[in-house]
C-alpha atoms as a PDB file:
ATOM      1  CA  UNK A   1     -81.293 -15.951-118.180  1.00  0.00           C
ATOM      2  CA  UNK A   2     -78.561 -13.539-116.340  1.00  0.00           C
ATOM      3  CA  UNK A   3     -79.984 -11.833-113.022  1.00  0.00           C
ATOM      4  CA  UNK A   4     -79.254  -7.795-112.663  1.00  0.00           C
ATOM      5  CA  UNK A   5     -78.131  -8.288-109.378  1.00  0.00           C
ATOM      6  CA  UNK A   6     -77.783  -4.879-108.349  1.00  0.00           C
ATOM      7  CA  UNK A   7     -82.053  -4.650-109.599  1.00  0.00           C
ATOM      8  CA  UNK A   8     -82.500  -7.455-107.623  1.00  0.00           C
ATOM      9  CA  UNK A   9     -80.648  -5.663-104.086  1.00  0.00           C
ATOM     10  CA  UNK A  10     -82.226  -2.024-104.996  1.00  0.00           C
ATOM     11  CA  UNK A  11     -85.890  -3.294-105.363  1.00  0.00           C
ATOM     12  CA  UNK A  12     -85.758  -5.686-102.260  1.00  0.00           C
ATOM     13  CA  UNK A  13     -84.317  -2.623-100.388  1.00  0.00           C
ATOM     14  CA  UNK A  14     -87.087  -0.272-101.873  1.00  0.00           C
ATOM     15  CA  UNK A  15     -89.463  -2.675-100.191  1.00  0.00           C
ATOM     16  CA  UNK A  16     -88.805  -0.711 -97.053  1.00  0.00           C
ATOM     17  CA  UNK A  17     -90.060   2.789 -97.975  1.00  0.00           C
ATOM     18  CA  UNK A  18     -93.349   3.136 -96.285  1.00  0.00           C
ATOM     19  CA  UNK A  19     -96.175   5.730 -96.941  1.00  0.00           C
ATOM     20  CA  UNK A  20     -95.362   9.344 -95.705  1.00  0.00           C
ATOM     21  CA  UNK A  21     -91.068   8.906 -95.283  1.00  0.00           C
ATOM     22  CA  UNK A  22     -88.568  11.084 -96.533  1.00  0.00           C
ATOM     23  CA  UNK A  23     -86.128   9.135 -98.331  1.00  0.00           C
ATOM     24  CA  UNK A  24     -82.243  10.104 -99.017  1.00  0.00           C
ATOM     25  CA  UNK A  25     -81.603   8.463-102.968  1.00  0.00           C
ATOM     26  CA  UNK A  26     -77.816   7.702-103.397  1.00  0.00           C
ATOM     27  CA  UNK A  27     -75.615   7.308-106.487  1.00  0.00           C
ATOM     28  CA  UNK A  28     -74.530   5.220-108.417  1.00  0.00           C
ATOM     29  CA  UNK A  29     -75.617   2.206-110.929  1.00  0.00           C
ATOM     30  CA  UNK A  30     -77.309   0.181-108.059  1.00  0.00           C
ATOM     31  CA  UNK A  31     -79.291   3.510-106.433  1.00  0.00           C
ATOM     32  CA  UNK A  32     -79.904   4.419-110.046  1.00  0.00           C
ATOM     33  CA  UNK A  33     -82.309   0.897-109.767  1.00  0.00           C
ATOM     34  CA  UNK A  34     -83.645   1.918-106.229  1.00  0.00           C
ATOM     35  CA  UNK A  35     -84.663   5.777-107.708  1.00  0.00           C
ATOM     36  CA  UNK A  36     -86.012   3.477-110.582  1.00  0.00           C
ATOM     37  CA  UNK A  37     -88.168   1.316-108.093  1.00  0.00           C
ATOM     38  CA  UNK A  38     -89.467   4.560-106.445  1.00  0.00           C
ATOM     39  CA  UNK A  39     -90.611   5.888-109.404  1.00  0.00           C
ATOM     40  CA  UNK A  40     -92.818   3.482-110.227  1.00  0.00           C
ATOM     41  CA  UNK A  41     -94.218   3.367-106.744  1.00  0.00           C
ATOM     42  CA  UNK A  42     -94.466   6.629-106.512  1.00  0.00           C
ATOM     43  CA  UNK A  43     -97.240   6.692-109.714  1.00  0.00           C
ATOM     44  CA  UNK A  44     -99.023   3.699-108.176  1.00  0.00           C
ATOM     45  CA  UNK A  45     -99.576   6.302-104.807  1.00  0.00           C
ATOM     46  CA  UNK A  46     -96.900   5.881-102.568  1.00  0.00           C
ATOM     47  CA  UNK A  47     -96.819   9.759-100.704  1.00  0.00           C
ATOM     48  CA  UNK A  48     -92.840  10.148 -99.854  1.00  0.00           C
ATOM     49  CA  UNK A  49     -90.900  13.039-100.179  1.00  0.00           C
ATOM     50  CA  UNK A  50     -87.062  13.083-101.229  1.00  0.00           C
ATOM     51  CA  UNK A  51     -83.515  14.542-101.283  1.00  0.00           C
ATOM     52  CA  UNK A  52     -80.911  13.144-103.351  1.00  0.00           C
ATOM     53  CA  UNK A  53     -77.049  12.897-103.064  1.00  0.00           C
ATOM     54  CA  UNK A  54     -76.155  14.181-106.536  1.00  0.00           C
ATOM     55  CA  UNK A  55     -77.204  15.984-109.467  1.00  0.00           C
ATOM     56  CA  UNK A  56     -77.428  12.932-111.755  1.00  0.00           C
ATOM     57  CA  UNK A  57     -79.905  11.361-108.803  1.00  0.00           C
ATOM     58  CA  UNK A  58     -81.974  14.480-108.639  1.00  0.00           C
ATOM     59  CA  UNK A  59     -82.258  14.689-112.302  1.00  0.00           C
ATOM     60  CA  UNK A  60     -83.503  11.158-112.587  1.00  0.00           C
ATOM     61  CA  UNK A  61     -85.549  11.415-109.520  1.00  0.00           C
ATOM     62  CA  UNK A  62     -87.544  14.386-111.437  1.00  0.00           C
ATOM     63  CA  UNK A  63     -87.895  12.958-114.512  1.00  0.00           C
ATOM     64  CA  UNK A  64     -89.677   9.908-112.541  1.00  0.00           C
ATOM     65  CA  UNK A  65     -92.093  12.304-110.390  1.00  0.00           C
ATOM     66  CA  UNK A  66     -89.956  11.631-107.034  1.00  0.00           C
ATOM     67  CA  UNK A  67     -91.307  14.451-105.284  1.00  0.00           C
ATOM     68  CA  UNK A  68     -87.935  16.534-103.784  1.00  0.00           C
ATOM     69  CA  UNK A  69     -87.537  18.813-101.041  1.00  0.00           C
ATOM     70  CA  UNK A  70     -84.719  21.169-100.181  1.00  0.00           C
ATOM     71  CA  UNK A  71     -82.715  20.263 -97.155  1.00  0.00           C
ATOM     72  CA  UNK A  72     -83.946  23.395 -95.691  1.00  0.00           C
ATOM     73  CA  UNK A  73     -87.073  21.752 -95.102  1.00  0.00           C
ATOM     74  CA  UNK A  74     -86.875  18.534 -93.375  1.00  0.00           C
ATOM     75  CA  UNK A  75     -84.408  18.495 -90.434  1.00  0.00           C
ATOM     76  CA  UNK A  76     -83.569  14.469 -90.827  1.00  0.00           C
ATOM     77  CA  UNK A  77     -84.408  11.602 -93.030  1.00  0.00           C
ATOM     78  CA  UNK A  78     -86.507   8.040 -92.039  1.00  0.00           C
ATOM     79  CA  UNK A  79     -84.186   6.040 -94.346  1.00  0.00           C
ATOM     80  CA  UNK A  80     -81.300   6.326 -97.486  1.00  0.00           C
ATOM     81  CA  UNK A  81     -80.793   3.988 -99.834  1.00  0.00           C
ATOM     82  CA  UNK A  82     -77.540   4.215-101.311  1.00  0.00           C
ATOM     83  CA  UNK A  83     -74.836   1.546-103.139  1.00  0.00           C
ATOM     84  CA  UNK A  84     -71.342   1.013-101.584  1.00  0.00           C
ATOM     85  CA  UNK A  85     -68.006   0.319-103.429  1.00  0.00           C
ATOM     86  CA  UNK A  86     -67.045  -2.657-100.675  1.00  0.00           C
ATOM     87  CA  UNK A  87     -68.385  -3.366 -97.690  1.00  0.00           C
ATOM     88  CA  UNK A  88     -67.067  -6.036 -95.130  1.00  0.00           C
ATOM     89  CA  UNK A  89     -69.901  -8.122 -92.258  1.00  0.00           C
ATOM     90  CA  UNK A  90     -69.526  -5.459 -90.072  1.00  0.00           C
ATOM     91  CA  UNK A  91     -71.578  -3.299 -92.347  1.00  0.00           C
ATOM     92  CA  UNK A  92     -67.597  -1.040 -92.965  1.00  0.00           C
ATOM     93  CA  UNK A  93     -68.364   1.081 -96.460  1.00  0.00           C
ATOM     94  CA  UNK A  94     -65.704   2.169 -98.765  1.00  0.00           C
ATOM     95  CA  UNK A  95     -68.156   4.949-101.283  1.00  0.00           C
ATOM     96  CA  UNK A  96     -67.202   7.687-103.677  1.00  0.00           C
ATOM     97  CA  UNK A  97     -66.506   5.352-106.692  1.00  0.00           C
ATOM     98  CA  UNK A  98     -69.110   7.653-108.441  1.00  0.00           C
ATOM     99  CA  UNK A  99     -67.859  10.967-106.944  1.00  0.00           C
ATOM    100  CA  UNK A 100     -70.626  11.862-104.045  1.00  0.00           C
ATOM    101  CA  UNK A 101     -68.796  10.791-101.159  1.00  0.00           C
ATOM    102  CA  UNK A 102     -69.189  14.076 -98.995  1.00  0.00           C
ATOM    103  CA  UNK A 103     -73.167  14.883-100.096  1.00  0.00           C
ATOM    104  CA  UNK A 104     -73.647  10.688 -99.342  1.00  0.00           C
ATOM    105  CA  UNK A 105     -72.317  10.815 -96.006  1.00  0.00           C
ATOM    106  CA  UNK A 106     -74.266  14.081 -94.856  1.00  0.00           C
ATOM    107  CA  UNK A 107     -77.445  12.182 -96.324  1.00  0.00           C
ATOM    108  CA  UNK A 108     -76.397   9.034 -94.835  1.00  0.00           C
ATOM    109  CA  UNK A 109     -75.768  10.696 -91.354  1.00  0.00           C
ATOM    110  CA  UNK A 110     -78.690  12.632 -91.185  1.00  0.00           C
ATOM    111  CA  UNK A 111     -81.005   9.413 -91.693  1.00  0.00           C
ATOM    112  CA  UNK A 112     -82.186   7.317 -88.749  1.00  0.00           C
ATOM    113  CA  UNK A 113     -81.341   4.196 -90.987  1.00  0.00           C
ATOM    114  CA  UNK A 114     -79.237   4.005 -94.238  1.00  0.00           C
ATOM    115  CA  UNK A 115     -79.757   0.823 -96.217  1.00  0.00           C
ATOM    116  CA  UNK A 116     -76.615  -0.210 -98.565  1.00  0.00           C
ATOM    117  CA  UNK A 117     -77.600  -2.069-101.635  1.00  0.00           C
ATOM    118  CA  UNK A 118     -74.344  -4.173-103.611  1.00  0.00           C
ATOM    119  CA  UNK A 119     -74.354  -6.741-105.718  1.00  0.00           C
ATOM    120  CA  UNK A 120     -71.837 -10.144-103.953  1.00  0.00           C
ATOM    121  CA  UNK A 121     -68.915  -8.741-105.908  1.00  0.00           C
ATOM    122  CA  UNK A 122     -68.730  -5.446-102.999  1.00  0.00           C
ATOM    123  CA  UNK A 123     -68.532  -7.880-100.391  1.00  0.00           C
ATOM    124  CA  UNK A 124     -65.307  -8.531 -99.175  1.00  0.00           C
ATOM    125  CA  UNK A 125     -63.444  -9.922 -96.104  1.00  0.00           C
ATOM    126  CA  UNK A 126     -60.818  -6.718 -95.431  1.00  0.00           C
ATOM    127  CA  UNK A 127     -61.664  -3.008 -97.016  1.00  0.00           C
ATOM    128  CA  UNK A 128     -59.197  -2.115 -99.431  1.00  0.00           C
ATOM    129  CA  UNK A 129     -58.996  -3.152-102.749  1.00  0.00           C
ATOM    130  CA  UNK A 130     -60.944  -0.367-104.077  1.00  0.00           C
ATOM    131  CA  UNK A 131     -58.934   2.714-103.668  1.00  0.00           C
ATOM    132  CA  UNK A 132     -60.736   4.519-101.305  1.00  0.00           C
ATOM    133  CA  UNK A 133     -61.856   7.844-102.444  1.00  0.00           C
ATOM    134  CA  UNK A 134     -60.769  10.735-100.292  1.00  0.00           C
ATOM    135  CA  UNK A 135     -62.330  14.487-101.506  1.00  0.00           C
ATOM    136  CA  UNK A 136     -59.623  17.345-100.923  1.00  0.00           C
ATOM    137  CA  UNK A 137     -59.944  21.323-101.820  1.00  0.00           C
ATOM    138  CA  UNK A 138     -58.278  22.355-105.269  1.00  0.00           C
ATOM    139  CA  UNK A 139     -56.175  24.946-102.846  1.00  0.00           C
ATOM    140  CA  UNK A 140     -52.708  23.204-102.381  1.00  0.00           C
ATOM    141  CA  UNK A 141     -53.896  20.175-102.947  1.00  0.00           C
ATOM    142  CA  UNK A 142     -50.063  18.668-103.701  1.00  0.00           C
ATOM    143  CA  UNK A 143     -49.187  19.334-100.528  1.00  0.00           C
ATOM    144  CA  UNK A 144     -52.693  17.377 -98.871  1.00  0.00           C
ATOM    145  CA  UNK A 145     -51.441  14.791-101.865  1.00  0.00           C
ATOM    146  CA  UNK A 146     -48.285  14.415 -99.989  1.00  0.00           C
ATOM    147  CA  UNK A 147     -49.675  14.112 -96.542  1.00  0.00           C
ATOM    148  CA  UNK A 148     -52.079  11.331 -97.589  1.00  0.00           C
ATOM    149  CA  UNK A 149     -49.583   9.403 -99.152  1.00  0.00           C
ATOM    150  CA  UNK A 150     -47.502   9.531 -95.692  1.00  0.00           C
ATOM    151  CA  UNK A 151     -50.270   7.506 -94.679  1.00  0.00           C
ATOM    152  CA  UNK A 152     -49.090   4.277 -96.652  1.00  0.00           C
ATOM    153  CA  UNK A 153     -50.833   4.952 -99.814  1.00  0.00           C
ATOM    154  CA  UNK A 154     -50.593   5.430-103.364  1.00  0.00           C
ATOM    155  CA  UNK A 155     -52.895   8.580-104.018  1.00  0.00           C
ATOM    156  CA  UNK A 156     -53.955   9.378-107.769  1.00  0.00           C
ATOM    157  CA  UNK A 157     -56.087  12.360-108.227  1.00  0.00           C
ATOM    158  CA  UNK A 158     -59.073  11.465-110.440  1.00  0.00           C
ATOM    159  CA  UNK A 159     -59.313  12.521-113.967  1.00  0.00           C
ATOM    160  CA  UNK A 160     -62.111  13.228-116.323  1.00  0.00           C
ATOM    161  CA  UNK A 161     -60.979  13.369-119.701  1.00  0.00           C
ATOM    162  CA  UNK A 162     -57.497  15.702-119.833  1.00  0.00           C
ATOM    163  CA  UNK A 163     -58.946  17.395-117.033  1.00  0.00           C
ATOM    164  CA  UNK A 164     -58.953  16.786-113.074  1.00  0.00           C
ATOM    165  CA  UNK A 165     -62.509  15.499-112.079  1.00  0.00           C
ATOM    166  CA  UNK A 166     -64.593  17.836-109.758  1.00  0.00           C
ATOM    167  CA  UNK A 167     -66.755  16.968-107.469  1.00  0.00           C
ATOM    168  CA  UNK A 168     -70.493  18.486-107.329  1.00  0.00           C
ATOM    169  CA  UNK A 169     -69.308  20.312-104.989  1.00  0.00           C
ATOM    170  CA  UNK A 170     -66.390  21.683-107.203  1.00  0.00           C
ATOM    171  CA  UNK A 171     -63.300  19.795-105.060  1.00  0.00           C
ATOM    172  CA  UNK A 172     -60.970  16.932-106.242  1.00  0.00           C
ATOM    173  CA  UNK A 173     -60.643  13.332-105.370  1.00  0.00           C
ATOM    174  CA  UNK A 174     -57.779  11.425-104.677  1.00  0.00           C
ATOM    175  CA  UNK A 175     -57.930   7.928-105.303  1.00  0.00           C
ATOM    176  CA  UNK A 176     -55.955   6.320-102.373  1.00  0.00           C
ATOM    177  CA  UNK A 177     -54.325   2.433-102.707  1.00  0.00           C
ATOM    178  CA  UNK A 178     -53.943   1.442 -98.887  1.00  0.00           C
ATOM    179  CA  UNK A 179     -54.197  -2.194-100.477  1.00  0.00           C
ATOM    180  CA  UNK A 180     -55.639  -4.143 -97.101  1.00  0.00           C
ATOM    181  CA  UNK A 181     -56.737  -1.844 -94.666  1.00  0.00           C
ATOM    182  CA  UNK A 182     -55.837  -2.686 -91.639  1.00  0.00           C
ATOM    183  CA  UNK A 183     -58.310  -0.851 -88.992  1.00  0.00           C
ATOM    184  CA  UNK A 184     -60.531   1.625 -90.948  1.00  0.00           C
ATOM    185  CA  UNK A 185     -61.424   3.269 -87.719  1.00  0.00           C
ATOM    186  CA  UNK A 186     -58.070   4.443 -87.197  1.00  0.00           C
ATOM    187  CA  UNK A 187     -57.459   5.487 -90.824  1.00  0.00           C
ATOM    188  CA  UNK A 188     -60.727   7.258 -90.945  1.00  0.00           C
ATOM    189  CA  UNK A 189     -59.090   9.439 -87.908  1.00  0.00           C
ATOM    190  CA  UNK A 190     -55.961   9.789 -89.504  1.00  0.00           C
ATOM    191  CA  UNK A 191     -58.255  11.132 -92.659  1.00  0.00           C
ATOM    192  CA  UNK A 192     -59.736  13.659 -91.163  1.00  0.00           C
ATOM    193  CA  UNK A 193     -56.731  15.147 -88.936  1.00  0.00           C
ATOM    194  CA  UNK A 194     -54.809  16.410 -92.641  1.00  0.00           C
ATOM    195  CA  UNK A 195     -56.063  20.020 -93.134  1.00  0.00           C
ATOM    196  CA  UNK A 196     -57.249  19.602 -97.068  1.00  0.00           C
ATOM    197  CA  UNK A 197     -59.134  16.373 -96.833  1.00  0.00           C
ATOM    198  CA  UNK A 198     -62.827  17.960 -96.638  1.00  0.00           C
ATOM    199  CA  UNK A 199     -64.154  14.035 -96.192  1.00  0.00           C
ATOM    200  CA  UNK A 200     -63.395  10.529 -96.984  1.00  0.00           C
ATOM    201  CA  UNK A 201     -65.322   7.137 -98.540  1.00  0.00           C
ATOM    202  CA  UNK A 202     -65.211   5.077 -95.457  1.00  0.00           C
ATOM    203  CA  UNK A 203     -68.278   4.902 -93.894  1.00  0.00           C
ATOM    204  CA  UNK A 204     -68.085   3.331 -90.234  1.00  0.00           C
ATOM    205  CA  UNK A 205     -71.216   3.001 -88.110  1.00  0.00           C
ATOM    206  CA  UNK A 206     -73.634   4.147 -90.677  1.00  0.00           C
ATOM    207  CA  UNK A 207     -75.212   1.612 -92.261  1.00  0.00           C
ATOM    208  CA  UNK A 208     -77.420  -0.250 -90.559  1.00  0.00           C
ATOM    209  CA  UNK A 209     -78.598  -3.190 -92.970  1.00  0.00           C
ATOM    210  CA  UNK A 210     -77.102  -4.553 -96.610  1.00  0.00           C
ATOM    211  CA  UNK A 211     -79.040  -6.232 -98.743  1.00  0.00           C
ATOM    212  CA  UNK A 212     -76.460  -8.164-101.495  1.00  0.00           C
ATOM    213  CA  UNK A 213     -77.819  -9.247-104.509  1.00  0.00           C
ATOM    214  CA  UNK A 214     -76.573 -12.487-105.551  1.00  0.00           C
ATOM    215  CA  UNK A 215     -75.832 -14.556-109.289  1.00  0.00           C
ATOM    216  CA  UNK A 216     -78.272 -17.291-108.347  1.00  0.00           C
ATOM    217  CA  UNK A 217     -81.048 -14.904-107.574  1.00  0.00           C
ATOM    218  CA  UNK A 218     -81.025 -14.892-103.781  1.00  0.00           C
ATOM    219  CA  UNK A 219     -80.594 -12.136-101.909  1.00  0.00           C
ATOM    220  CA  UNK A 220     -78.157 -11.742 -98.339  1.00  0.00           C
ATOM    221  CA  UNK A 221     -79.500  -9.124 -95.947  1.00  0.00           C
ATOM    222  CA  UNK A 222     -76.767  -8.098 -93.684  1.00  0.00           C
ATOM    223  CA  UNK A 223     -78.226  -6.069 -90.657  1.00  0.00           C
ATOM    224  CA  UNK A 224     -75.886  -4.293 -88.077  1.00  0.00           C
ATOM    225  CA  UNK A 225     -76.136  -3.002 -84.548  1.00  0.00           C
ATOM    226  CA  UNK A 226     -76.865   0.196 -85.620  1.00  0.00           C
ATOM    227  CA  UNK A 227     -80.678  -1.014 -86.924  1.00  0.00           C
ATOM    228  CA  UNK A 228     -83.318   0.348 -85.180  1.00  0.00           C
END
């Protein structure tokens, strides 16, 4: 019988939501099995309240009895659970394969720990395979096209359909191939000094423990210096 190996990583990490947090759910197909988890907990009495990272999260969170609050109402989160696109043994993310990049890594930063759940497939030696997602503002955006790709990549802007993608919060992604990236510190710098980018997928320093689901139904837990 296959294992769902991103069920098995979401539900061990869901293990770690105690009575009376406030949870940040991520996005993606392995938080969609964490918000699943929840759910179910929630209607056997777990007491948590919630924000989520992107419409389709919210959406599911409601229709599962997640109880949400707005942002205005909390000023930080015990613990996110959220999925990563790769993520290397120092606990390095590349996100925004599903678009949420910049609402993940507010969520993410405003938690005092953030929990990445993968299946063995995300983990890799050296970030850059998956082109790392980098969100930019629709207003000259050829010309913050042509800055990132003085960086050393190939940038594609995402497309949905005939159309450019937007983001939820209405900006475009470029799709950057870096191939091996060579210090993701000093790209993430580099990122954020080209007016344009509003944020980028790497996430350095945040995560503080991965749990990798595995084909042979174990499960890795990765935990970094940043646990608490």
């Amino acid at each position: 019988m296959s294992v769902n190996v991103k069920q098995l990583a979401a539900e061990k990490a869901v293990e770690y939501v105690q009575d009376g947090m406030k949870v940040g759910l991520g996005t993606g197909s392995t938080a969609y099995w964490a918000i699943r988890k929840l759910g179910e907990r929630v209607r056997e009495g777990l007491n948590i309240t919630a924000v989520a990272t992107s419409q389709a999260s919210e959406d599911q969170a409601r229709e599962l009895g997640i109880p949400l609050v707005a942002f205005g109402e909390i000023d930080h989160l015990d613990l996110t659970i959220d999925g990563a696109d790769e993520l290397d043994s120092r606990l390095q993310l590349i996100k925004g394969g599903g678009g949420a990049l910049l609402r993940e890594k507010i969520v993410a930063m405003g938690s005092t720990r953030m929990i990445v759940v993968a299946d063995e497939s995300k983990a890799v030696n050296t970030l850059g395979k998956f082109p790392l997602p980098v969100e930019i503002v629709p207003f000259a955006w050829e010309w913050t096209v042509a800055k990132l790709e003085k960086l050393g990549c190939r940038p594609e802007l995402r497309r949905s359909g005939d159309k450019l993608y937007r983001t939820d919060n209405g900006n475009y992604i470029a799709d950057c191939h870096f191939g091996a990236i060579a210090s993701a510190p000093v790209l993430a710098e580099q990122l954020q000094g080209i007016s344009g980018v509003v944020d980028h997928g790497l996430f350095i320093g945040i995560a503080s423990m991965a749990i990798i689901g595995k084909q042979d139904g174990s499960i890795e837990i990765i935990e970094g210096e940043t646990d608490l």
